[in-house]
N, C-alpha and C. Protein backbone atom coordinates (compact mmCIF):
# COMPACT_ATOMS: atom_id res chain seq x y z
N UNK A 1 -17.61 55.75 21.48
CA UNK A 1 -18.10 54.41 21.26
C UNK A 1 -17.69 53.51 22.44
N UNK A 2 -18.39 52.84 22.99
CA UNK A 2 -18.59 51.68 24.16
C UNK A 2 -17.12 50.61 23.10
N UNK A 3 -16.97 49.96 24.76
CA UNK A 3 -16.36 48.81 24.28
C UNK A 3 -17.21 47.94 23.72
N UNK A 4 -16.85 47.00 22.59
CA UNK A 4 -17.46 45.86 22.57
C UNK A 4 -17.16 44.96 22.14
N UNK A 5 -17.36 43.38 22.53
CA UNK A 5 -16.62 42.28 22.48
C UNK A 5 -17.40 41.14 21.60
N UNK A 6 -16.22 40.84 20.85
CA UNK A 6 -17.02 40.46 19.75
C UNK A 6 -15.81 38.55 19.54
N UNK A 7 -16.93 37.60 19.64
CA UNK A 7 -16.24 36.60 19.64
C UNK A 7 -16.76 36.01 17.93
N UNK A 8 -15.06 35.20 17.37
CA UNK A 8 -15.36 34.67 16.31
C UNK A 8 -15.23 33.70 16.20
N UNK A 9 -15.64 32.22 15.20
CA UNK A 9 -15.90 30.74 15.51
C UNK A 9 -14.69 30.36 14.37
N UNK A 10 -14.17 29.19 14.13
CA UNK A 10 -13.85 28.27 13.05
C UNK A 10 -14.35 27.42 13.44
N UNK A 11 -15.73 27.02 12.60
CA UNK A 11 -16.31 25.77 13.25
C UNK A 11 -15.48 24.47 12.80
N UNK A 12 -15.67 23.10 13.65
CA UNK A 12 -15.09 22.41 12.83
C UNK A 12 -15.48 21.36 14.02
N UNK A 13 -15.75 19.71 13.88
CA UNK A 13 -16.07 18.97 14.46
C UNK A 13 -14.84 18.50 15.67
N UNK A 14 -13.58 18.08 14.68
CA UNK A 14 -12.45 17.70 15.52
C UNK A 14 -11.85 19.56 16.82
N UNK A 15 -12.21 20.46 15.63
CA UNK A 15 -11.08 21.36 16.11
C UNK A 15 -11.94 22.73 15.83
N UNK A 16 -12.48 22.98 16.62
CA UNK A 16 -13.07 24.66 16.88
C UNK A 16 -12.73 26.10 17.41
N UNK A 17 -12.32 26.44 16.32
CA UNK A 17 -11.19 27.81 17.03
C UNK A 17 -12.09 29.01 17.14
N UNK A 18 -11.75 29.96 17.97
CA UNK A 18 -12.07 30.73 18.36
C UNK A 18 -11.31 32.08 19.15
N UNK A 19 -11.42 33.16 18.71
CA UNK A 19 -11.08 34.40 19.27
C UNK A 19 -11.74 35.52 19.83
N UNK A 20 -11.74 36.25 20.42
CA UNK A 20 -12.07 37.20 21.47
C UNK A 20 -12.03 38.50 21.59
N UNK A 21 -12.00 39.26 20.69
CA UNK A 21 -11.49 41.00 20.24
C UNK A 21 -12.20 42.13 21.13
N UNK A 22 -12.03 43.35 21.32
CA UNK A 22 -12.48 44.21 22.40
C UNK A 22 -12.15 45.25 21.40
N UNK A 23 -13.35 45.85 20.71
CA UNK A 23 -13.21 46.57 19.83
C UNK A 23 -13.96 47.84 20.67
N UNK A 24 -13.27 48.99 20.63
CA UNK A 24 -12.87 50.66 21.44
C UNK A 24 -12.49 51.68 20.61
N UNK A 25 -13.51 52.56 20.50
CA UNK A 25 -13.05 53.61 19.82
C UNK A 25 -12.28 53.44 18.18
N UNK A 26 -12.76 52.77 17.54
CA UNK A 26 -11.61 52.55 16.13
C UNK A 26 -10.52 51.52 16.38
N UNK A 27 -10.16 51.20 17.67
CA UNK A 27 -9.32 49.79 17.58
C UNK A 27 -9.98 48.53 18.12
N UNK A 28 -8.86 47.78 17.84
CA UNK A 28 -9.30 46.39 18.36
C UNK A 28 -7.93 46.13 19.15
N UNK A 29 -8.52 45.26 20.13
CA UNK A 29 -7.22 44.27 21.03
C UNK A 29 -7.86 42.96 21.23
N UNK A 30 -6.68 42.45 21.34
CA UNK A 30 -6.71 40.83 21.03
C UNK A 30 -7.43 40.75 22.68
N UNK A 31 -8.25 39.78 23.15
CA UNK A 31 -8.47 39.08 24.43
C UNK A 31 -7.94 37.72 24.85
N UNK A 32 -9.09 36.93 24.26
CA UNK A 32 -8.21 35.89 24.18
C UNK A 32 -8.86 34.93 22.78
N UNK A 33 -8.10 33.46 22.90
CA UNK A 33 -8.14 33.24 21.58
C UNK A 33 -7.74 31.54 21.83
N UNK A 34 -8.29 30.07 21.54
CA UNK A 34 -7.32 29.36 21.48
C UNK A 34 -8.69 28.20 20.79
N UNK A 35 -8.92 26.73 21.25
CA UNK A 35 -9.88 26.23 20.57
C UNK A 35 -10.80 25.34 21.37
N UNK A 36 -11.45 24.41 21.14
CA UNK A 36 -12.36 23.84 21.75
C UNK A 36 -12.16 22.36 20.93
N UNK A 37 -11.61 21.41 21.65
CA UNK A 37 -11.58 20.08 20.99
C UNK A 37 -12.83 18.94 21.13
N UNK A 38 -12.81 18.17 20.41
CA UNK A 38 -13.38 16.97 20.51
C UNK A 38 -12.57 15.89 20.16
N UNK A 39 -13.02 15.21 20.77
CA UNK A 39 -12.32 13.27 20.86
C UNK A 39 -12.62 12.67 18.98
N UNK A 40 -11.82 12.67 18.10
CA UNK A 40 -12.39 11.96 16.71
C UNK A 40 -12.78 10.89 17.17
N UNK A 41 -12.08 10.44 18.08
CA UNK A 41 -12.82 8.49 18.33
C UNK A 41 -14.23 8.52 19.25
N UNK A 42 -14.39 9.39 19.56
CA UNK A 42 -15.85 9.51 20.08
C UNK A 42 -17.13 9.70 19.05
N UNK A 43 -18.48 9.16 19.33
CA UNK A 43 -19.66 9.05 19.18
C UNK A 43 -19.78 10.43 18.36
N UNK A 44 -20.98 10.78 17.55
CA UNK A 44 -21.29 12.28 17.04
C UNK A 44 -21.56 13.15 18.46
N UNK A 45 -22.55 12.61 18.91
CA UNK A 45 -23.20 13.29 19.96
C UNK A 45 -22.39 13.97 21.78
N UNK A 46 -21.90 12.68 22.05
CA UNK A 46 -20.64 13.28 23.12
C UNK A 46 -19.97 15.04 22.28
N UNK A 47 -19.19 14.29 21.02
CA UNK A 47 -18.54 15.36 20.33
C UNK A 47 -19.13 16.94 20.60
N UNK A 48 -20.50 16.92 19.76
CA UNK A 48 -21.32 17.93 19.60
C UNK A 48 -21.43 18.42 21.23
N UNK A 49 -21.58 17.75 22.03
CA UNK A 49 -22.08 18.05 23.50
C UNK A 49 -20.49 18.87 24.13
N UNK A 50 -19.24 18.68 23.68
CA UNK A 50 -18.08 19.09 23.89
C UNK A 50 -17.93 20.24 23.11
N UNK A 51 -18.70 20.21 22.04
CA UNK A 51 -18.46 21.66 21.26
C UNK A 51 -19.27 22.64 22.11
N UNK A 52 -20.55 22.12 22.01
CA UNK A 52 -21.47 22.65 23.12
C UNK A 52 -20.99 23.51 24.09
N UNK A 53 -20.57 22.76 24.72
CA UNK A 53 -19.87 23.09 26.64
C UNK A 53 -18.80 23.75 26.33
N UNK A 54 -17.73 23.80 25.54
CA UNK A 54 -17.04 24.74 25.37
C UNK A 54 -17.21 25.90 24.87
N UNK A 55 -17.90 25.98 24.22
CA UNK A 55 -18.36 27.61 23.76
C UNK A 55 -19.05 28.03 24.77
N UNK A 56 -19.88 27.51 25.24
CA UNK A 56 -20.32 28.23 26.37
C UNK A 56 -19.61 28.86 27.86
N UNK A 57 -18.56 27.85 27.80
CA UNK A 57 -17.95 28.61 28.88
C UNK A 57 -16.87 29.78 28.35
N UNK A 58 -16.42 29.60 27.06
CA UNK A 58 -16.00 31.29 26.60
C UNK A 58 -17.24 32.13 26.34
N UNK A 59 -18.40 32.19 26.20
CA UNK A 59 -19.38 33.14 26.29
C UNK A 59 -19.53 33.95 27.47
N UNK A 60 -19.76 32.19 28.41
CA UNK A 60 -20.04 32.63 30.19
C UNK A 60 -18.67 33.54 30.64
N UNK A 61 -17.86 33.27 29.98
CA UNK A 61 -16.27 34.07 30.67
C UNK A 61 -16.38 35.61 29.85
N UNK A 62 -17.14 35.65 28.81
CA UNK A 62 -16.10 36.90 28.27
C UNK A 62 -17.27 38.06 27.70
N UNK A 63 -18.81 37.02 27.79
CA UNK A 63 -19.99 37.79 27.47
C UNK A 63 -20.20 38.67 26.00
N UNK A 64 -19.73 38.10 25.12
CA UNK A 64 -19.31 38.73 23.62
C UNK A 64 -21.03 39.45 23.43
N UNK A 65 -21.07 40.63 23.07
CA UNK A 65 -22.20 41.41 22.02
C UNK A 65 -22.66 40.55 21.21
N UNK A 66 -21.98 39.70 19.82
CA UNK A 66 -22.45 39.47 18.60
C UNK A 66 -20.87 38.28 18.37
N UNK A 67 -21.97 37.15 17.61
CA UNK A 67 -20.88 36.13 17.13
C UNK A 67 -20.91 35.89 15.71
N UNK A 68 -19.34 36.13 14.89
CA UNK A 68 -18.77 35.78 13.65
C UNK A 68 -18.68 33.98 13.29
N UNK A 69 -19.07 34.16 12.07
CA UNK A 69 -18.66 31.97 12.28
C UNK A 69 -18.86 32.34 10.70
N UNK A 70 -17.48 31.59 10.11
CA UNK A 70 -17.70 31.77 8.14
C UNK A 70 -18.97 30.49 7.73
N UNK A 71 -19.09 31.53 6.70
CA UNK A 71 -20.17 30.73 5.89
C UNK A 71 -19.92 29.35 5.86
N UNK A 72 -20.85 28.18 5.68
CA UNK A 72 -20.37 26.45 5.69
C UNK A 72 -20.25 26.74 3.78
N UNK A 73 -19.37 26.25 3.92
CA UNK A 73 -18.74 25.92 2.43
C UNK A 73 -18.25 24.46 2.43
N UNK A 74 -19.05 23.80 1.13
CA UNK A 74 -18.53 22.45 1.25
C UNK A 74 -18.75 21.89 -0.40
N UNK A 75 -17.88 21.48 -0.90
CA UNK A 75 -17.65 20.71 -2.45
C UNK A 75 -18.68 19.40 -2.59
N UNK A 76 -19.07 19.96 -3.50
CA UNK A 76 -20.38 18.73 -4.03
C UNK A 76 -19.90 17.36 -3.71
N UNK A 77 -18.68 17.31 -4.46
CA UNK A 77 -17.93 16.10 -4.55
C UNK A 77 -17.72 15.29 -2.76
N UNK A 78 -18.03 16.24 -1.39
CA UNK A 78 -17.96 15.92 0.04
C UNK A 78 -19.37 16.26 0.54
N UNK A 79 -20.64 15.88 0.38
CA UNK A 79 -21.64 16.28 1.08
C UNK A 79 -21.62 15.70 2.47
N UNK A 80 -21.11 14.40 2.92
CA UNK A 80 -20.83 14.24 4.29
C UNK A 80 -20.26 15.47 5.22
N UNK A 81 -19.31 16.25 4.36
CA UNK A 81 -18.55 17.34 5.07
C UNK A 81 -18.65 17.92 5.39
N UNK A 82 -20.32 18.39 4.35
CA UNK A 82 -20.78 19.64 5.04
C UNK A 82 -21.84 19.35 5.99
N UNK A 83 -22.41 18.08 6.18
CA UNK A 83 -23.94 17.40 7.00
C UNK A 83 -22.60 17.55 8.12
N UNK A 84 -22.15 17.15 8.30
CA UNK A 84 -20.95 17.14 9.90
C UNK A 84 -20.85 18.64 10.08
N UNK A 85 -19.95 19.57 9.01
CA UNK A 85 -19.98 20.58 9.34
C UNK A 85 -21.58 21.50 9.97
N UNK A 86 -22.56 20.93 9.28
CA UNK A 86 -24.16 21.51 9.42
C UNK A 86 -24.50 21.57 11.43
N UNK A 87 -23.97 20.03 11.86
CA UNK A 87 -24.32 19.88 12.79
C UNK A 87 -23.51 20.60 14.03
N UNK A 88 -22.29 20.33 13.88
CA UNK A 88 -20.78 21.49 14.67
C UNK A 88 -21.46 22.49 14.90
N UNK A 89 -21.98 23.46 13.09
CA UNK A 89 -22.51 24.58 13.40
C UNK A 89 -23.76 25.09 14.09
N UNK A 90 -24.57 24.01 14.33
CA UNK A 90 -25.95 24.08 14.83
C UNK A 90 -25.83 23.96 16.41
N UNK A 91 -24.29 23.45 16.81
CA UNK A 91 -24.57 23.56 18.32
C UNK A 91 -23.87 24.47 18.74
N UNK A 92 -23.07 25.16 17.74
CA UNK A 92 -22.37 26.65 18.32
C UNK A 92 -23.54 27.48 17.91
N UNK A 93 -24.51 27.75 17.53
CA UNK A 93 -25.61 28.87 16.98
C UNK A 93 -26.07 28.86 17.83
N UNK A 94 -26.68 27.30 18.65
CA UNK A 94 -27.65 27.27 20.03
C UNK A 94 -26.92 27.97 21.04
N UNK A 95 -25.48 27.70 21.25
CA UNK A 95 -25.22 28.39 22.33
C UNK A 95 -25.46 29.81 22.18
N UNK A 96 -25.01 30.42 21.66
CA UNK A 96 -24.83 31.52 21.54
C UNK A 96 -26.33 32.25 21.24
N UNK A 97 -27.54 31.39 20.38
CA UNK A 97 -28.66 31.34 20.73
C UNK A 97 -29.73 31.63 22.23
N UNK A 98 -29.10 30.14 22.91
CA UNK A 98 -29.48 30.51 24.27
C UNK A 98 -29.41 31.74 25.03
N UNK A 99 -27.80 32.27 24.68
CA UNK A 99 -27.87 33.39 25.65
C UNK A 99 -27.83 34.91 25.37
N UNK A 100 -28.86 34.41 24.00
CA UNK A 100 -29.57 36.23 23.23
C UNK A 100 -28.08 36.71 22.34
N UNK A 101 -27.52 35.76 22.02
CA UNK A 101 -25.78 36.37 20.91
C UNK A 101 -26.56 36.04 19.55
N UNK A 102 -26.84 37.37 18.77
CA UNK A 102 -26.64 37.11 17.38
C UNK A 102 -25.36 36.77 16.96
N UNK A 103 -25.71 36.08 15.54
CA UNK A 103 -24.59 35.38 14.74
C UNK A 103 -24.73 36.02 13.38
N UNK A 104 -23.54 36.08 13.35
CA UNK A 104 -23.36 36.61 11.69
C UNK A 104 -22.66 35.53 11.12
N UNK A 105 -23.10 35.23 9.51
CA UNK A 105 -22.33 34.68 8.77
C UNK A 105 -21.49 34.84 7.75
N UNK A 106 -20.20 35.11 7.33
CA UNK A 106 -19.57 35.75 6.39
C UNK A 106 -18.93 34.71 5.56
N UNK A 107 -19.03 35.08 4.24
CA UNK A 107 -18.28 33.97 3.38
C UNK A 107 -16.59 34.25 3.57
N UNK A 108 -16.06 32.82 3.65
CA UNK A 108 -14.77 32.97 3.69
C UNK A 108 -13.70 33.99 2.73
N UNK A 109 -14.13 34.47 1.86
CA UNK A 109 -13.77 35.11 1.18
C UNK A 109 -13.51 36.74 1.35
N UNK A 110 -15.11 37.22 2.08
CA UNK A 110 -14.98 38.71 2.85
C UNK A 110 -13.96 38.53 4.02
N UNK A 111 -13.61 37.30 4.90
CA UNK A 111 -12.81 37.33 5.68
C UNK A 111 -11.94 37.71 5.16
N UNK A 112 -11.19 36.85 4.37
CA UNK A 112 -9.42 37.07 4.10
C UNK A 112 -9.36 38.34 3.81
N UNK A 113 -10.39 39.40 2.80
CA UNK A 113 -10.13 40.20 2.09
C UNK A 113 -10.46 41.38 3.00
N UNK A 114 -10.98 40.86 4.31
CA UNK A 114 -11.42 41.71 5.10
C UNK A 114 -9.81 42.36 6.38
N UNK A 115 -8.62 40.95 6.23
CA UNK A 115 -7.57 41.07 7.42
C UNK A 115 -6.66 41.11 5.83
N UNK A 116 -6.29 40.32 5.05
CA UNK A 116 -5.20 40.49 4.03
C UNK A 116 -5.43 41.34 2.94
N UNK A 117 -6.75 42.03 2.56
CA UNK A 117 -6.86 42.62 1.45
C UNK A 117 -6.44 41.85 -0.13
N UNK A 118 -6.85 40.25 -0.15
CA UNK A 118 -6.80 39.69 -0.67
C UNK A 118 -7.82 38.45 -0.53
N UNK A 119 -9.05 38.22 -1.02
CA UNK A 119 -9.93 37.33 -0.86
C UNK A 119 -9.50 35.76 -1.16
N UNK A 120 -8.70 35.55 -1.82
CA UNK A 120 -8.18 34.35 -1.97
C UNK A 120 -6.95 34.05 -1.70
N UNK A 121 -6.61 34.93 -0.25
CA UNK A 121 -5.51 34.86 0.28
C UNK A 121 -5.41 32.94 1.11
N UNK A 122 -4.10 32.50 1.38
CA UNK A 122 -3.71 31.10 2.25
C UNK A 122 -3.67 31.72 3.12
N UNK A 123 -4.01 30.03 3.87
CA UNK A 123 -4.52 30.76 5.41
C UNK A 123 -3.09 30.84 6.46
N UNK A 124 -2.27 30.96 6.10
CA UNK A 124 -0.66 30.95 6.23
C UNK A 124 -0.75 32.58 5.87
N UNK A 125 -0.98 33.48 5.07
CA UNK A 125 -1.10 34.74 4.75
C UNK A 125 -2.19 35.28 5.82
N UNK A 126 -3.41 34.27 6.09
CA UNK A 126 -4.55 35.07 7.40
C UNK A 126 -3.40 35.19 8.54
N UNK A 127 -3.16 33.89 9.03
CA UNK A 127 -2.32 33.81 10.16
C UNK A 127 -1.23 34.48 10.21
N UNK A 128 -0.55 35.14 9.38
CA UNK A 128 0.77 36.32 9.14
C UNK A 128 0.10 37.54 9.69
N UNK A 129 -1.27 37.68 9.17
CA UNK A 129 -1.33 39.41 9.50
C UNK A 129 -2.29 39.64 10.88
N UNK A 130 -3.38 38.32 10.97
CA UNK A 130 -3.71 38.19 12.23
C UNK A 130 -2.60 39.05 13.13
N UNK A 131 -1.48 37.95 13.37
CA UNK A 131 -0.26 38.45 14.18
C UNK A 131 -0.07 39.73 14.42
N UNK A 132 0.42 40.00 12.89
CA UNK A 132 0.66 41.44 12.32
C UNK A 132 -0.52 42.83 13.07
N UNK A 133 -1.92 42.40 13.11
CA UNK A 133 -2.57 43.40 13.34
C UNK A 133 -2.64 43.49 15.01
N UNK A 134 -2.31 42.05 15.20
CA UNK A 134 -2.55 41.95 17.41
C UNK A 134 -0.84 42.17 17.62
N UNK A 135 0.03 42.23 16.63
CA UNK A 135 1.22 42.47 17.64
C UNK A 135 1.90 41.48 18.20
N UNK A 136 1.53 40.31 17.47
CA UNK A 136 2.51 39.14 17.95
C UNK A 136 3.67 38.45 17.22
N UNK A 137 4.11 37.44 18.24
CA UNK A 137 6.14 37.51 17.81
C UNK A 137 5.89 36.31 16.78
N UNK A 138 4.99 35.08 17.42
CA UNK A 138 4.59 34.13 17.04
C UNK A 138 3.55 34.04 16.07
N UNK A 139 3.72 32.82 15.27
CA UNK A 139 2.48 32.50 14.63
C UNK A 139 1.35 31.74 15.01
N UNK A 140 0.13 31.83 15.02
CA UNK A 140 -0.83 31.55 15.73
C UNK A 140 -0.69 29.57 15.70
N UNK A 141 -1.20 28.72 16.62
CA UNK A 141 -1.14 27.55 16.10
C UNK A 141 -2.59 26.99 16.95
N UNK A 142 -3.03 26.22 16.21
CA UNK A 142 -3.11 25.84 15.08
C UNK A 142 -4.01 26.64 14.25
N UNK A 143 -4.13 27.12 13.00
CA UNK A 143 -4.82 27.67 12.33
C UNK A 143 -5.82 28.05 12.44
N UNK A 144 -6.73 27.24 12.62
CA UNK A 144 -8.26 27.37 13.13
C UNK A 144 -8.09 28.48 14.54
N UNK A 145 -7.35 28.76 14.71
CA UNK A 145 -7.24 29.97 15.84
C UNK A 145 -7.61 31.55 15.34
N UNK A 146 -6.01 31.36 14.31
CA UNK A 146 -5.75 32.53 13.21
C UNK A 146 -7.40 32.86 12.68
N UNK A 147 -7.92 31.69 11.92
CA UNK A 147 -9.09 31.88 10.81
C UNK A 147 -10.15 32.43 12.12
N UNK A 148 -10.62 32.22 13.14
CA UNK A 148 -11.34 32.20 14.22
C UNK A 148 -11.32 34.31 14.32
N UNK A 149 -9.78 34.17 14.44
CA UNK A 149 -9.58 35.43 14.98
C UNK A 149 -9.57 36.60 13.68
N UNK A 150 -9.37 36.18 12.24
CA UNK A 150 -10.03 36.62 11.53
C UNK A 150 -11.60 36.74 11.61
N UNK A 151 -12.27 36.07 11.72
CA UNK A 151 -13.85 36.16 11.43
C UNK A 151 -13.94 37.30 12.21
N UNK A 152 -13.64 37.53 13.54
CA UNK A 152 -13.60 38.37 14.27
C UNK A 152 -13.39 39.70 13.98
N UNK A 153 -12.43 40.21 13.40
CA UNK A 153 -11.84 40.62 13.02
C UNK A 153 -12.61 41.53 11.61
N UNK A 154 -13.26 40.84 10.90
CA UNK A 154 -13.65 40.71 9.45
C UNK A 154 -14.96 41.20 9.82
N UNK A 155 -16.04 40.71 10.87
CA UNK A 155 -17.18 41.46 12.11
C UNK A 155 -17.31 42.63 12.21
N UNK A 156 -16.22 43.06 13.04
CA UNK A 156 -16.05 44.27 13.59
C UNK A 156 -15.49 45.48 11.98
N UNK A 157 -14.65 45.17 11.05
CA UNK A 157 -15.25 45.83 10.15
C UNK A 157 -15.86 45.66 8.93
N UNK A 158 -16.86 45.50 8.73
CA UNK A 158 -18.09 45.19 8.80
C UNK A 158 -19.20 45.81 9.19
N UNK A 159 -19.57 46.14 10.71
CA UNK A 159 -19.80 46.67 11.64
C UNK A 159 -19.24 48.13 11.32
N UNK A 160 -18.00 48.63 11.42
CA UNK A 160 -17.76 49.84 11.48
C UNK A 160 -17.76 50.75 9.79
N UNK A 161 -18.10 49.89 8.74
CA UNK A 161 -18.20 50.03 7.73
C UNK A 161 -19.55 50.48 7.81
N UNK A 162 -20.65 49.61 8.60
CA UNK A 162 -22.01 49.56 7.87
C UNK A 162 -22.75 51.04 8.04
């Protein structure tokens, strides 16, 4: 089996994490991994245009096969949350759109159960085994990294399941 590189999203307006895996023969190794910010005191549109431009230059750097991003999940009781979240996600799809990257969507739930073997695992339990499976001393920070590098993670098997 070819290498192949498989990037995963935590979408999120303020804070967009993302990881980088190089999945070979039955394993995976970590690449890289960290997030993509936006200004909260800025306009929607600047924002979106920063989510934009940053994903693209981890695409342009690392050329991923296929992109992970969890399902938008959002409580009746917050429909603003998820129209913000709708839009975050619509300008990470284009990128990765533009440059021929399918996207997969997985409910948060196959993630966790996909790295902790527990679907309604805390994301304090993702970020433990994240570590745990790449071999690190530290815990990932900030979260949206960990969850990022799960989706990833959760992809690839998935993929080697199907």
């Amino acid at each position: 089996m070819a290498e192949r590189i498989i990037l995963g999203i935590d979408p999120g307006l303020n804070i967009t994490g993302f990881g980088v895996i190089s999945a070979n023969s039955g394993s995976i190794k970590l690449i890289d991994a960290g997030t993509i910010r936006s200004k909260a005191s800025d306009p929607l549109t600047p924002r979106l245009t920063e989510l934009f431009q940053g994903l693209m230059q981890v695409i342009e750097k690392y050329s991923p096969e296929i992109m992970g991003m969890e399902k938008i999940y959002s409580h009746y009781r917050h429909p603003a949350t998820a129209i913000i979240m709708g839009h975050a996600r619509g300008v990470l799809c284009l990128a990765a759109g533009l440059k021929g990257i399918p996207v997969e969507s997985l409910p948060a739930t196959r993630v966790k159960k996909a790295v902790t073997g527990n679907g309604r695992a805390s994301k304090q339990q993702v970020n433990g085994m994240v570590c745990r499976i790449f071999g690190l001393q530290n815990e990932l920070k900030p979260l949206d990294v960990s969850d990022a590098l799960a989706v990833a993670i959760a992809l690839y098997e998935a993929e080697r399941h199907a």
